[in-house]
Protein backbone atom coordinates (compact mmCIF):
# COMPACT_ATOMS: atom_id res chain seq x y z
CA UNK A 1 57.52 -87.38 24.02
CA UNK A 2 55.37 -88.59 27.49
CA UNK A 3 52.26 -88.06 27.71
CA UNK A 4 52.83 -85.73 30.59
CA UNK A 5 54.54 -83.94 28.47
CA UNK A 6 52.16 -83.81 25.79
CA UNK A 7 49.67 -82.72 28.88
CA UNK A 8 52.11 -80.22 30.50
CA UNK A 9 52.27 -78.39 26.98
CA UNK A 10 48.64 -78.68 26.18
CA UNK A 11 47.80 -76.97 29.68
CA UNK A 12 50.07 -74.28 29.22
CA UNK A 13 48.65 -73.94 25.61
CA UNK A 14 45.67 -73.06 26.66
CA UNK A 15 46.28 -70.74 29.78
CA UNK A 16 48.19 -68.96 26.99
CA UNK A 17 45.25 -68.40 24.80
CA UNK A 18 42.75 -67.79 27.86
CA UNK A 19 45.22 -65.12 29.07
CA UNK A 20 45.61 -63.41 25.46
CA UNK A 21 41.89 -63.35 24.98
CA UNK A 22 41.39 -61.72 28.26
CA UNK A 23 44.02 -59.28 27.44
CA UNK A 24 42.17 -58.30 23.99
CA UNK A 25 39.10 -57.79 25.60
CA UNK A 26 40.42 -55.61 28.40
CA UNK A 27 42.38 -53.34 26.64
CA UNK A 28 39.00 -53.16 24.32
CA UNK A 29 36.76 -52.37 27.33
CA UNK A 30 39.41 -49.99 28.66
CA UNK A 31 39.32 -48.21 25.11
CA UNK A 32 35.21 -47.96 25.16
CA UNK A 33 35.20 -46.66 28.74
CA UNK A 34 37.71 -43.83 27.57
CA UNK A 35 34.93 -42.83 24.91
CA UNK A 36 33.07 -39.82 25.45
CA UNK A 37 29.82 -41.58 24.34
CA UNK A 38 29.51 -44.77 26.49
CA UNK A 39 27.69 -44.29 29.83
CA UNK A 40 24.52 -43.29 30.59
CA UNK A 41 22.63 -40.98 29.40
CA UNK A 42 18.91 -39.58 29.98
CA UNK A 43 16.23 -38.97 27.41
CA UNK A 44 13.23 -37.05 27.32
CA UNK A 45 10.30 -36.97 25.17
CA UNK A 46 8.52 -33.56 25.03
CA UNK A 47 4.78 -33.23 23.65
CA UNK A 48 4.11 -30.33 21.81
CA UNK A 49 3.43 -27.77 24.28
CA UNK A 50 7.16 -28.62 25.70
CA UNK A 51 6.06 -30.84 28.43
CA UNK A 52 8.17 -34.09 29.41
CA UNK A 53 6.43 -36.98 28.24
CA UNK A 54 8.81 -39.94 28.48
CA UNK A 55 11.57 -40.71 30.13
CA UNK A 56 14.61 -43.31 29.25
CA UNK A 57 17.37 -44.38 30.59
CA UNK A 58 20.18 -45.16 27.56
CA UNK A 59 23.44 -47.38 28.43
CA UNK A 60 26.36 -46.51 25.30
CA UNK A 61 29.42 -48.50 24.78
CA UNK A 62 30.92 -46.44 22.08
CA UNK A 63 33.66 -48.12 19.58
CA UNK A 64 34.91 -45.43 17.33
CA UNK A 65 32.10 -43.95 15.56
CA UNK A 66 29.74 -46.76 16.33
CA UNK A 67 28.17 -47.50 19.37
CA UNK A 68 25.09 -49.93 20.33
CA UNK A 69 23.45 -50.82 23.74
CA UNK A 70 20.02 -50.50 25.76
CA UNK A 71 17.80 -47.81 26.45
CA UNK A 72 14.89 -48.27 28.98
CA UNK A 73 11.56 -46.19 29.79
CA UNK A 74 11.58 -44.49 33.61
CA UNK A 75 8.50 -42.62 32.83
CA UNK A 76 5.64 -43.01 32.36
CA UNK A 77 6.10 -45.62 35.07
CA UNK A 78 3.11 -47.76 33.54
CA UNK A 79 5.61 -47.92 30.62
CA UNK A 80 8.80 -49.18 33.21
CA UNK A 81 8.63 -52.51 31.57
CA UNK A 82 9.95 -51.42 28.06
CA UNK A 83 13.31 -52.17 27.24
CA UNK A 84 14.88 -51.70 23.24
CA UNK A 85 18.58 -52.71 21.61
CA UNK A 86 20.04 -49.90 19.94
CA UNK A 87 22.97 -49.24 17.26
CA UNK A 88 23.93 -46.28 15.65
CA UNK A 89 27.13 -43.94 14.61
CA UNK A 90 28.29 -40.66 14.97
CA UNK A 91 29.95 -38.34 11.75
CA UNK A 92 30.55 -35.07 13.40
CA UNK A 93 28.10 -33.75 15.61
CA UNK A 94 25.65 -35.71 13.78
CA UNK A 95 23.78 -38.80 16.02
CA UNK A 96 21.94 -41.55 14.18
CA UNK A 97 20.80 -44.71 15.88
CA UNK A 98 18.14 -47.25 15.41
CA UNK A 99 16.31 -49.15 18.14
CA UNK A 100 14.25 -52.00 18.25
CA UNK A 101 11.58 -53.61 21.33
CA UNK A 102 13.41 -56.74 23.17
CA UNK A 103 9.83 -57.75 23.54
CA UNK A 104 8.26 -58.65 20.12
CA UNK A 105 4.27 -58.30 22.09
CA UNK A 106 5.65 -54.66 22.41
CA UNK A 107 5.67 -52.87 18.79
CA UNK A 108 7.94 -50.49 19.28
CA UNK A 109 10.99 -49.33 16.67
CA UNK A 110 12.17 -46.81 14.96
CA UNK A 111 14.94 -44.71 14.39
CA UNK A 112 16.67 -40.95 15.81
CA UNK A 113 18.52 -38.47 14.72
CA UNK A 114 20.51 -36.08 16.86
CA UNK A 115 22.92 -33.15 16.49
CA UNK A 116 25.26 -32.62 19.56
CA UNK A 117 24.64 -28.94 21.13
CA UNK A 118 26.95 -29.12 24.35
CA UNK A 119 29.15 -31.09 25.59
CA UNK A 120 26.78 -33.07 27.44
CA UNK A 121 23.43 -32.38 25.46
CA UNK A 122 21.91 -33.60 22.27
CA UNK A 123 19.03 -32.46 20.40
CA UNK A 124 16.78 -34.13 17.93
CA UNK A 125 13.92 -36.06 16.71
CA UNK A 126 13.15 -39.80 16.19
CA UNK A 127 11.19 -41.41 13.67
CA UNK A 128 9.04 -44.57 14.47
CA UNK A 129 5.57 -46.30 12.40
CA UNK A 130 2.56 -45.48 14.32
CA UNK A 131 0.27 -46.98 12.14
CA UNK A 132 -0.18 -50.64 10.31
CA UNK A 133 -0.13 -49.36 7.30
CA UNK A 134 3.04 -47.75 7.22
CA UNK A 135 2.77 -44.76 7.95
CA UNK A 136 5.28 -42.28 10.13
């Protein structure tokens, strides 16, 4: 064998595996984008008289029952510069998800759980330490 040929083979090789990986993660975006979950979605925070509080913006990419992404604060706008990862699952109309700061000078984590009402509405609460001591 020539080295040409050894190059000619080696090229197509790898266009071969470039084009099957690209394939494999298409057809797995295509499959998350068909989920009911992944978009965007609004939160709001209510204080106890019922008023909006907070605001969030969450991006989903659902997989199944699991699902992970970003949610980020709209209101308060002092607050605009808070951004947190997120991963949870869904069993039934049951919504559980953790989420975590991206910024470790911002102490922010905790955990929700939701129960799907509508269609397009979920309703819950969401768990996070507000003291050092460990305390909810």
């Amino acid at each position: 064998m020539q080295i040409n040929e050894i190059l000619v083979n080696l090229i197509i090789g790898i266009l071969g595996a470039i084009i099957y990986a690209t394939g494999v993660y298409l057809v797995g975006r295509i499959r998350e984008n068909r989920n009911p979950y992944t978009g965007k979605w609004e939160s709001r925070i209510y204080d106890d008289s019922g008023r909006i509080v907070k605001k969030d913006i969450w991006n989903l990419r659902q997989k199944g029952k699991e699902f992970k992404g970003t949610v980020y604060r709209i209101e308060p706008k002092n607050q605009s510069h808070r951004f947190w990862n997120m991963k949870g699952r869904i069993i039934d109309r049951n919504f559980f998800a953790i989420f975590w700061s991206k910024d470790e000078n911002i102490k922010s984590y905790g955990c929700w759980f939701m129960r799907q009402e509508d269609d397009f509405l979920l309703k819950g609460k969401y768990l996070s330490l507000q003291e050092d001591n460990g305390f909810v």
